[in-house]
N, C-alpha and C. Protein backbone atom coordinates (compact mmCIF):
# COMPACT_ATOMS: atom_id res chain seq x y z
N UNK A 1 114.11 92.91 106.96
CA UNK A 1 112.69 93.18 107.06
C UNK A 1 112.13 93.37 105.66
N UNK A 2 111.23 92.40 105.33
CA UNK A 2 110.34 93.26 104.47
C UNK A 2 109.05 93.81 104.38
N UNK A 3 109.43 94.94 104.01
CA UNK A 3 108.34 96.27 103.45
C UNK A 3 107.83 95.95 102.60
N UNK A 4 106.31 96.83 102.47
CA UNK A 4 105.26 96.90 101.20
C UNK A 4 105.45 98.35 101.26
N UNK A 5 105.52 98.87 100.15
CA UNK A 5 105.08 100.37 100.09
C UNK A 5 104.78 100.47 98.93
N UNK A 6 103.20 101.67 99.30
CA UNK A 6 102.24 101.49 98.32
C UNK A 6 101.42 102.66 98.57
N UNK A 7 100.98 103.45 97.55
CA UNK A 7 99.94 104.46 97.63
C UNK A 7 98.82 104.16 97.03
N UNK A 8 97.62 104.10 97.52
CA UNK A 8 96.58 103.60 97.50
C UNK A 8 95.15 104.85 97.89
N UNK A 9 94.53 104.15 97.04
CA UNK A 9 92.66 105.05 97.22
C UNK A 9 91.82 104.15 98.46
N UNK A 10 90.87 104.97 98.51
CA UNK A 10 89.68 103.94 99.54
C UNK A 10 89.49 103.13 98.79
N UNK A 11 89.67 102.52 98.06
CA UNK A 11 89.00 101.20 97.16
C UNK A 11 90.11 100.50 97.08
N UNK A 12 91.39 100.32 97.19
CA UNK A 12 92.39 100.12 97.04
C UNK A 12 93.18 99.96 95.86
N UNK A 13 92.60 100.87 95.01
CA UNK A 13 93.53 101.11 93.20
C UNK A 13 94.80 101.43 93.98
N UNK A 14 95.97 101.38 93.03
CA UNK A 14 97.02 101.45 93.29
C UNK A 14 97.53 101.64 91.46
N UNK A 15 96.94 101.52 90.62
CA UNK A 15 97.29 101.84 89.35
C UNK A 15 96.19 101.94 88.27
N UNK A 16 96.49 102.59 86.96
CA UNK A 16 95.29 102.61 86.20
C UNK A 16 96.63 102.98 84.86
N UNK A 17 96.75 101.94 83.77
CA UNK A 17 97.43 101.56 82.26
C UNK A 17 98.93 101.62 82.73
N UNK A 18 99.05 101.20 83.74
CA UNK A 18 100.85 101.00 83.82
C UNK A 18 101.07 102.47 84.81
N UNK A 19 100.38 103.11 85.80
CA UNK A 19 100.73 104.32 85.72
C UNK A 19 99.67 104.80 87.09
N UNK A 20 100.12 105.66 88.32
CA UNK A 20 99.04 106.56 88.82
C UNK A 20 98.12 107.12 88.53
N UNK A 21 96.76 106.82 89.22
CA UNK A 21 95.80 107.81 88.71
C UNK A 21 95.93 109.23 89.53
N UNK A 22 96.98 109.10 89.79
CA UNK A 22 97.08 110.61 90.96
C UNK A 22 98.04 111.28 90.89
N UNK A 23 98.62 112.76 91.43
CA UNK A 23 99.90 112.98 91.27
C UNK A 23 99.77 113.31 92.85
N UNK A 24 100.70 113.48 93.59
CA UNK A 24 101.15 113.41 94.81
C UNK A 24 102.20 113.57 95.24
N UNK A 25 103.47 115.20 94.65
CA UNK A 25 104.32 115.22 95.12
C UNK A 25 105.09 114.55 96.71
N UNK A 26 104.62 115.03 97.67
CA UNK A 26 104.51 114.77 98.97
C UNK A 26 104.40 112.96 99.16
N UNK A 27 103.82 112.29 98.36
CA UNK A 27 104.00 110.98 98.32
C UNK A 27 105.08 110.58 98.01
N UNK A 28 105.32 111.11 96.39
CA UNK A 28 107.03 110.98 95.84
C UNK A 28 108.11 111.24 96.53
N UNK A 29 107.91 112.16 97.77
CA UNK A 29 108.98 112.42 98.78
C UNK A 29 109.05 111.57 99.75
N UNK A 30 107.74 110.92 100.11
CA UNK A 30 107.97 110.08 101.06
C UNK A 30 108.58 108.98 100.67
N UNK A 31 108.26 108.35 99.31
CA UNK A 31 109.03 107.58 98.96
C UNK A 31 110.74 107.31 98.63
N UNK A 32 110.83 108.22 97.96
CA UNK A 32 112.59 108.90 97.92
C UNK A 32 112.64 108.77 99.41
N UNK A 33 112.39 109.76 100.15
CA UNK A 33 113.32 109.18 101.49
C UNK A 33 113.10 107.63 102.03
N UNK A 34 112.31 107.06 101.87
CA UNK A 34 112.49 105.57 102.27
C UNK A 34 113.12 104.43 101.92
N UNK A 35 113.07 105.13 100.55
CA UNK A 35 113.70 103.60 99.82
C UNK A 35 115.23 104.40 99.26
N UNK A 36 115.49 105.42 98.87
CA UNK A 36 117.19 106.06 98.99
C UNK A 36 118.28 104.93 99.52
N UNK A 37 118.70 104.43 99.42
CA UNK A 37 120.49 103.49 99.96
C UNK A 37 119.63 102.01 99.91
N UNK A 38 118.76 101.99 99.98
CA UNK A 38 118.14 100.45 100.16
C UNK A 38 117.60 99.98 98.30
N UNK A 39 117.38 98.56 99.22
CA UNK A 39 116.71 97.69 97.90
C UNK A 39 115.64 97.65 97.67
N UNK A 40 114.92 97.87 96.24
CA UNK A 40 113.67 98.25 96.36
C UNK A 40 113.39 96.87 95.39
N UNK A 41 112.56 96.48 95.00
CA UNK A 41 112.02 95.18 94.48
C UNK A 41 110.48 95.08 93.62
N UNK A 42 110.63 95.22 92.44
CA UNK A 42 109.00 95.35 92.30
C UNK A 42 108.82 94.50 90.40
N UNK A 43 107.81 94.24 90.11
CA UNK A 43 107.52 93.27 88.72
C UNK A 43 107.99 94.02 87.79
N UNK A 44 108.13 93.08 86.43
CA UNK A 44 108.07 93.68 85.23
C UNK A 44 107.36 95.06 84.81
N UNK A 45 106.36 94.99 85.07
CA UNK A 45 105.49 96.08 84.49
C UNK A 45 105.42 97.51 85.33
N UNK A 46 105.97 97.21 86.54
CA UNK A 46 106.24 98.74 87.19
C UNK A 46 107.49 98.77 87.24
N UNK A 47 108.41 98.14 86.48
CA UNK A 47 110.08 98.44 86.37
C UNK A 47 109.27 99.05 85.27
N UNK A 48 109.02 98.73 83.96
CA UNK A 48 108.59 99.52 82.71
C UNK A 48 108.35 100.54 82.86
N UNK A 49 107.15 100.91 83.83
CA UNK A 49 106.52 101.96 83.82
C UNK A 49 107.63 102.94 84.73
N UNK A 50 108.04 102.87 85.12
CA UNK A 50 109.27 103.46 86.29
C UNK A 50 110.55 104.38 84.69
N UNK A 51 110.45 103.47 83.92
CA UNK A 51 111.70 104.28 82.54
C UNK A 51 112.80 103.61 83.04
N UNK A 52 113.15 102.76 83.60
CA UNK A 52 114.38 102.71 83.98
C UNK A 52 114.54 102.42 85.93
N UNK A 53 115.77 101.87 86.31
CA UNK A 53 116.37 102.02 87.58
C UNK A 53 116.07 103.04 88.06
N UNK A 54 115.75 103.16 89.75
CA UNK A 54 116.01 104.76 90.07
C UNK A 54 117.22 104.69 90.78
N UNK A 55 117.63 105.52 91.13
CA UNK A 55 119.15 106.11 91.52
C UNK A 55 119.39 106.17 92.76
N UNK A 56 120.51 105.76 93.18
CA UNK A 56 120.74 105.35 94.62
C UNK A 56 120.18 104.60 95.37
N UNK A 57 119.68 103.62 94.99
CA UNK A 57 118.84 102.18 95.02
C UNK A 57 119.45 100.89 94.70
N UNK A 58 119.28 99.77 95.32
CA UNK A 58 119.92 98.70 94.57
C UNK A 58 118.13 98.72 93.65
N UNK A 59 118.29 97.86 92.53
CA UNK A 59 116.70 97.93 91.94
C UNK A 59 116.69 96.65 91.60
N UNK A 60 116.01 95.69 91.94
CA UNK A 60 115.71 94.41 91.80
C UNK A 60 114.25 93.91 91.08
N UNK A 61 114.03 93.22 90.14
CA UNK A 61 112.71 92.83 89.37
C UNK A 61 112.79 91.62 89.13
N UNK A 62 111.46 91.34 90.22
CA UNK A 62 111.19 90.00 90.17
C UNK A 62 110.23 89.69 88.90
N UNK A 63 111.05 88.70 88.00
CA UNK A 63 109.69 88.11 86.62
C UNK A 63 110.21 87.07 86.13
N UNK A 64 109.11 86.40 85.68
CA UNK A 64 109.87 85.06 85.08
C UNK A 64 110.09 85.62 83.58
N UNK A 65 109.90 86.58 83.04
CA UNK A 65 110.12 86.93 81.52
C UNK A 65 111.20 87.17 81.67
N UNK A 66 112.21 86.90 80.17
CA UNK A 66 112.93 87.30 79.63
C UNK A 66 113.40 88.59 79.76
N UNK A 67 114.42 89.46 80.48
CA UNK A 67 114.08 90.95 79.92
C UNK A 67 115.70 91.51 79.62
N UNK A 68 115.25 92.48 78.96
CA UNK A 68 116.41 93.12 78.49
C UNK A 68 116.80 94.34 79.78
N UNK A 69 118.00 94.21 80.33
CA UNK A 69 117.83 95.53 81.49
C UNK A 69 119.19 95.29 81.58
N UNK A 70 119.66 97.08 82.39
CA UNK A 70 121.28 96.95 81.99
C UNK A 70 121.30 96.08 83.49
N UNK A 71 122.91 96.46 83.30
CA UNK A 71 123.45 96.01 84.46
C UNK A 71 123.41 95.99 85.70
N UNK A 72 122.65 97.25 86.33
CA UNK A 72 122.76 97.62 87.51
C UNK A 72 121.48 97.32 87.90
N UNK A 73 120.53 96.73 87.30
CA UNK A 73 119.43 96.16 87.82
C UNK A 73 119.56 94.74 87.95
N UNK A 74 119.28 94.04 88.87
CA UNK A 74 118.87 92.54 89.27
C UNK A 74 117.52 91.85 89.02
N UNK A 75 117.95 91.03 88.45
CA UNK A 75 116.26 90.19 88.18
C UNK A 75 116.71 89.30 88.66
N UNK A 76 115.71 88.96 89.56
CA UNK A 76 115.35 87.01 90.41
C UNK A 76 113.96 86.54 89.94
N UNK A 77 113.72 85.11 89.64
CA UNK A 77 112.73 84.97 89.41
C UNK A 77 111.85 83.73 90.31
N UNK A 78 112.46 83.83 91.54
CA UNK A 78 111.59 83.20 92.50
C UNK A 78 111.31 84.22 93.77
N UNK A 79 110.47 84.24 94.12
CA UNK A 79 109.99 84.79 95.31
C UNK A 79 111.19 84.33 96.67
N UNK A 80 111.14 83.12 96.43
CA UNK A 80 112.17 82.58 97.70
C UNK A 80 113.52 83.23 98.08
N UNK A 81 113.79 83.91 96.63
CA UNK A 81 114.94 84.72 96.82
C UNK A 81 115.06 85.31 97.87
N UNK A 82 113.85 86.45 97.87
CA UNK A 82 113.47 87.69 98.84
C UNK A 82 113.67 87.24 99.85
N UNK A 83 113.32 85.96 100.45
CA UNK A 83 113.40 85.76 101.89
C UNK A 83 114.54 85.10 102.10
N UNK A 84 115.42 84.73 101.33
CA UNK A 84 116.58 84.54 101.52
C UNK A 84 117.09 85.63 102.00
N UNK A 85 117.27 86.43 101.24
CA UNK A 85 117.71 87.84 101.46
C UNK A 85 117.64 88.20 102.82
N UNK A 86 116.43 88.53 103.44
CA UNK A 86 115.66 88.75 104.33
C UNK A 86 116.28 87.98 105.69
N UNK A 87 115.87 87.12 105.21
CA UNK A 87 117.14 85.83 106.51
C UNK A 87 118.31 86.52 107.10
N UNK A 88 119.42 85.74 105.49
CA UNK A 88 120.66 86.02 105.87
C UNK A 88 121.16 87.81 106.38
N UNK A 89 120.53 88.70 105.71
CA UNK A 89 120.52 90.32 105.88
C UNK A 89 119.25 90.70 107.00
N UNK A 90 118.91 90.28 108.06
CA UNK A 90 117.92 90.92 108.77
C UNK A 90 117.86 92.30 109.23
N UNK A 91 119.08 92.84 109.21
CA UNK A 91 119.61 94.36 109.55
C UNK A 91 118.77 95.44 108.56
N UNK A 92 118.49 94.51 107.32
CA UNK A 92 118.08 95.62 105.72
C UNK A 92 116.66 95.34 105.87
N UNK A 93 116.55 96.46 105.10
CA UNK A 93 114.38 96.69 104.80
C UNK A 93 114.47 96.77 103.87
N UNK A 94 114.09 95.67 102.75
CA UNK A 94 113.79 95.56 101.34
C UNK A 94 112.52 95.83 101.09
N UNK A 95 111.98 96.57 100.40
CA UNK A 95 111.13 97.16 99.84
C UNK A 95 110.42 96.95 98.38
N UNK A 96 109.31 96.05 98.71
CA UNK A 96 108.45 95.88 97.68
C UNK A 96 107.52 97.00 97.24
N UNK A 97 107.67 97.25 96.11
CA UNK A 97 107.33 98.85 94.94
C UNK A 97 105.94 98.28 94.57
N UNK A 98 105.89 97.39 94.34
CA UNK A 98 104.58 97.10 93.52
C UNK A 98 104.93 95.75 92.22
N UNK A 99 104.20 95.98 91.47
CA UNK A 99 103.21 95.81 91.11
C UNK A 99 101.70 94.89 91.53
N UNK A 100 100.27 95.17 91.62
CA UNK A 100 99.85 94.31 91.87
C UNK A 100 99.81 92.99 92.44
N UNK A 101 100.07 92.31 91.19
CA UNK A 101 100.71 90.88 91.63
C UNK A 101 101.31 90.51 92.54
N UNK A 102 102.91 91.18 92.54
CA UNK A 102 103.88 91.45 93.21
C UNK A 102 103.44 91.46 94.89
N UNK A 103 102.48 92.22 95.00
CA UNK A 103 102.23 92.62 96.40
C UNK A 103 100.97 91.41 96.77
N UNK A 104 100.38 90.55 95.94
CA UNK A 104 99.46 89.69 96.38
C UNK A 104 100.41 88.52 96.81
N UNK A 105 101.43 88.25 96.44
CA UNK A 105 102.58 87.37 96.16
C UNK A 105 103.26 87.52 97.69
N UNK A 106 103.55 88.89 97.80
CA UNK A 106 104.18 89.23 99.48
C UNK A 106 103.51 89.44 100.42
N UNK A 107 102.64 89.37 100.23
CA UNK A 107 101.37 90.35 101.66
C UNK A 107 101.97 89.11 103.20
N UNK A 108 101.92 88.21 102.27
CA UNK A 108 101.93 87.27 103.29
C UNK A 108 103.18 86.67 104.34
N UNK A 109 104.07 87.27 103.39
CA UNK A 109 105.67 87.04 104.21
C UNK A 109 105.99 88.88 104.63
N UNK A 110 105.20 89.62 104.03
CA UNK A 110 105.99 90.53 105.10
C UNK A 110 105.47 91.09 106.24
N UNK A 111 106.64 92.00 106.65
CA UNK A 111 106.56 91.93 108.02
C UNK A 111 106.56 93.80 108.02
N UNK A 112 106.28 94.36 107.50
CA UNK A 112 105.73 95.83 107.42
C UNK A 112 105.16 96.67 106.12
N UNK A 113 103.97 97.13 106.16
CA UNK A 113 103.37 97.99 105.28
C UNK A 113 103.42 99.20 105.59
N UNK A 114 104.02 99.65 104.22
CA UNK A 114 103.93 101.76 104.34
C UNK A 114 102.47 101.81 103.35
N UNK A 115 101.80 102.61 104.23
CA UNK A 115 100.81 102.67 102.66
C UNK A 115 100.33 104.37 103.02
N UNK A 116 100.48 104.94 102.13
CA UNK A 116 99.97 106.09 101.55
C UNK A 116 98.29 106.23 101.39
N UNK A 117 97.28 106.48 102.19
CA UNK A 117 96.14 106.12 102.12
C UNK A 117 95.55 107.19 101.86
N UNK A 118 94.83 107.54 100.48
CA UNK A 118 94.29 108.53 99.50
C UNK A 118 92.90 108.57 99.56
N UNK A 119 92.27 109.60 100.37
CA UNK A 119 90.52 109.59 100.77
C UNK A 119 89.80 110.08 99.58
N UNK A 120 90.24 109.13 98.64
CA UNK A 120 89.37 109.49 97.55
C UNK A 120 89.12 108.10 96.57
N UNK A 121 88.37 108.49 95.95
CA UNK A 121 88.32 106.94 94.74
C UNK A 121 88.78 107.49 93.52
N UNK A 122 89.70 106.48 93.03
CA UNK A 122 89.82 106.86 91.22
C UNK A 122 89.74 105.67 90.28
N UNK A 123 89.40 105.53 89.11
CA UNK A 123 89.88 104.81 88.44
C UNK A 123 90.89 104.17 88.36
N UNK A 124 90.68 102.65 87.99
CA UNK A 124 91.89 101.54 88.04
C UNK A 124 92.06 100.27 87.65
N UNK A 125 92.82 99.64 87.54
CA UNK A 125 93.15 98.70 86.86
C UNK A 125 93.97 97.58 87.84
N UNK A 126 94.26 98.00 89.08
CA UNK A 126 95.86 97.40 89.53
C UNK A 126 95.31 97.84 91.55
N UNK A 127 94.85 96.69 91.82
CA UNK A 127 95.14 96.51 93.15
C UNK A 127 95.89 96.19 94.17
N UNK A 128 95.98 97.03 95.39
CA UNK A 128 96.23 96.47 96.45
C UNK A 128 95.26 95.14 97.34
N UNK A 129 95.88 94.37 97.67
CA UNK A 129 95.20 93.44 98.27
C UNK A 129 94.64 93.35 99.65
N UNK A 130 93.49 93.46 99.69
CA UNK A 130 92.58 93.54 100.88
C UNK A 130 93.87 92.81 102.15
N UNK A 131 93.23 93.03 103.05
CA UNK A 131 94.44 92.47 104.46
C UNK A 131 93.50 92.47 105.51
N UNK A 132 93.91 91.69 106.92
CA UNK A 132 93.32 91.20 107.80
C UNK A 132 93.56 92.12 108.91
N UNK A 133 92.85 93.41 109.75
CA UNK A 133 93.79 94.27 110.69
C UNK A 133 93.57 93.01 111.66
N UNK A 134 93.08 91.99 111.61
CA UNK A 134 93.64 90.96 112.98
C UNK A 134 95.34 90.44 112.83
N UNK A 135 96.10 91.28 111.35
CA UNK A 135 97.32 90.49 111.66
C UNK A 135 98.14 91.74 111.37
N UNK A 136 97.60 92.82 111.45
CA UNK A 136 98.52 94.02 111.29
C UNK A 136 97.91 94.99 112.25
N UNK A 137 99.26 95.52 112.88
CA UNK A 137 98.82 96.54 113.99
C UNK A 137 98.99 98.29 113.35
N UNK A 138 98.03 99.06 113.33
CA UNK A 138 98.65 100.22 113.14
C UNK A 138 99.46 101.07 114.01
N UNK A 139 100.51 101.23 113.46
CA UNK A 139 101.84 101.80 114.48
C UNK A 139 102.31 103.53 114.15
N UNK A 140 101.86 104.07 113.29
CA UNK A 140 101.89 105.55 113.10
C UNK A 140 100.56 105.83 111.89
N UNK A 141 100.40 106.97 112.03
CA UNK A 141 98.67 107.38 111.04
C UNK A 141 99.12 109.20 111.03
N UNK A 142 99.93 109.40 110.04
CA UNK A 142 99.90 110.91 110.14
C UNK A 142 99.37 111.99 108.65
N UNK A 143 98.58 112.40 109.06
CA UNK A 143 98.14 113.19 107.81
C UNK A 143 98.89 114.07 106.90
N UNK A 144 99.06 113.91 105.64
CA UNK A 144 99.45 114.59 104.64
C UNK A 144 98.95 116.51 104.60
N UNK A 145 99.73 116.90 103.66
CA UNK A 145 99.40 118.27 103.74
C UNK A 145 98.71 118.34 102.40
N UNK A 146 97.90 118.72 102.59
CA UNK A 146 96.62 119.43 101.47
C UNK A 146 97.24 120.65 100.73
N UNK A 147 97.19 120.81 99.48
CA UNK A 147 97.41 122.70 99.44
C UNK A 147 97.36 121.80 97.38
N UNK A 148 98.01 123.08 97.13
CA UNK A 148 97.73 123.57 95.32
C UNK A 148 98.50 122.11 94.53
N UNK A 149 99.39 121.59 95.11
CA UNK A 149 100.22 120.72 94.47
C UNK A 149 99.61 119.41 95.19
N UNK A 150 98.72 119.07 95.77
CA UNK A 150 98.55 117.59 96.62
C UNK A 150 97.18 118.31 96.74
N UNK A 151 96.38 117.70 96.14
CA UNK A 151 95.08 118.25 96.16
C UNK A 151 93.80 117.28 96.96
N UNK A 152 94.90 116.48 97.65
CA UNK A 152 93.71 115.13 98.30
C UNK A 152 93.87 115.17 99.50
N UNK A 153 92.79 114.73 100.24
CA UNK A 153 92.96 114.19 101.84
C UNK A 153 94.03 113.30 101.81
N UNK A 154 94.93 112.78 102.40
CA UNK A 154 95.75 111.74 102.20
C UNK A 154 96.93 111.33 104.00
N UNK A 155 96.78 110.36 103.86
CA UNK A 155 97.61 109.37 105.14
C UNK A 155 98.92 109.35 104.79
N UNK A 156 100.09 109.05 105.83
CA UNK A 156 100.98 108.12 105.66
C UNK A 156 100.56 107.06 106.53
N UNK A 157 100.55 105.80 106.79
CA UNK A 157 99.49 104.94 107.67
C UNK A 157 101.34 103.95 107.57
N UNK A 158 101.74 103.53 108.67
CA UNK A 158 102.18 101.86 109.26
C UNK A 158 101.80 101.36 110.14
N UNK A 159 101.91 99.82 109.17
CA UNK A 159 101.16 98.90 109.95
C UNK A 159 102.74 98.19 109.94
N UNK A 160 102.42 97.40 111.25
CA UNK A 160 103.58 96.09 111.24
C UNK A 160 102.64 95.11 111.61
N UNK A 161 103.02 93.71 111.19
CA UNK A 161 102.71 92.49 111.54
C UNK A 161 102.41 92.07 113.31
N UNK A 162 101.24 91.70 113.69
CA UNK A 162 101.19 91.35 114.87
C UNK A 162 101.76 90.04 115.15
């Protein structure tokens, strides 16, 4: 299966100079538990911004650039890969991280979105890509907890593919 997971504003920013315009412990957790033992997949520029692999992850970066990265990261530089993957492994939920691009590139082959939906607007640079709810069903909508450390209205929202 592949996943989008993505935290996002009402406008649909999703980044601003390589980087969140938000902090959102409670997001960061949701994420760690989702993507933990699995493959996560995301561009050049949010591997950068990331410092490195995260841990207990396979970490895969899709780019056609050149890059310097150790070992334990994978770079492919066709999209077709992914759905190879996807094919032959249907049991696994690979998980697209981002970047922008990245996610304008997949919207269209996958087959589930996590999105983190942030009732607020911020500054940005780096979108999520508008989507059709005639081809995605919402399948859970549960509200985040508000308090001193998560200071926003905020969703966990899935959609799967109709």
């Amino acid at each position: 299966m592949i996943s989008l997971l993505v935290a996002m504003d009402k406008n649909h920013v999703i980044g601003l100079n390589n980087g969140m315009p938000w902090h959102l412990p409670k997001d960061l957790r949701f994420f760690k538990e989702k993507t933990t033992g699995n493959t996560i997949i995301m561009g050049r520029k949010t591997y950068n911004s990331m410092g490195g692999a995260l841990p207990n992850r396979e970490n895969v970066v899709l780019t056609r650039s050149k890059l310097e990265i150790p070992e334990n990261v994978k770079v492919i530089d066709q999209l077709q890969i992914i759905t190879e993957w996807n094919t032959n492994h249907p049991e696994k939920e690979y998980f697209i991280i981002g970047g922008g691009n990245i996610f304008n590139q997949v919207i269209d082959i996958a087959d589930r979105m996590y999105i983190t939906w942030i009732d607020e607007s911020f500054d940005g640079d780096t979108y999520f890509p508008t989507f059709s709810k005639d081809e995605w069903h919402l399948t859970s909508k549960v509200k985040g907890e508000r308090n001193d450390t998560n200071p926003y209205d905020y969703y966990f929202l899935q959609y799967d593919r109709k």
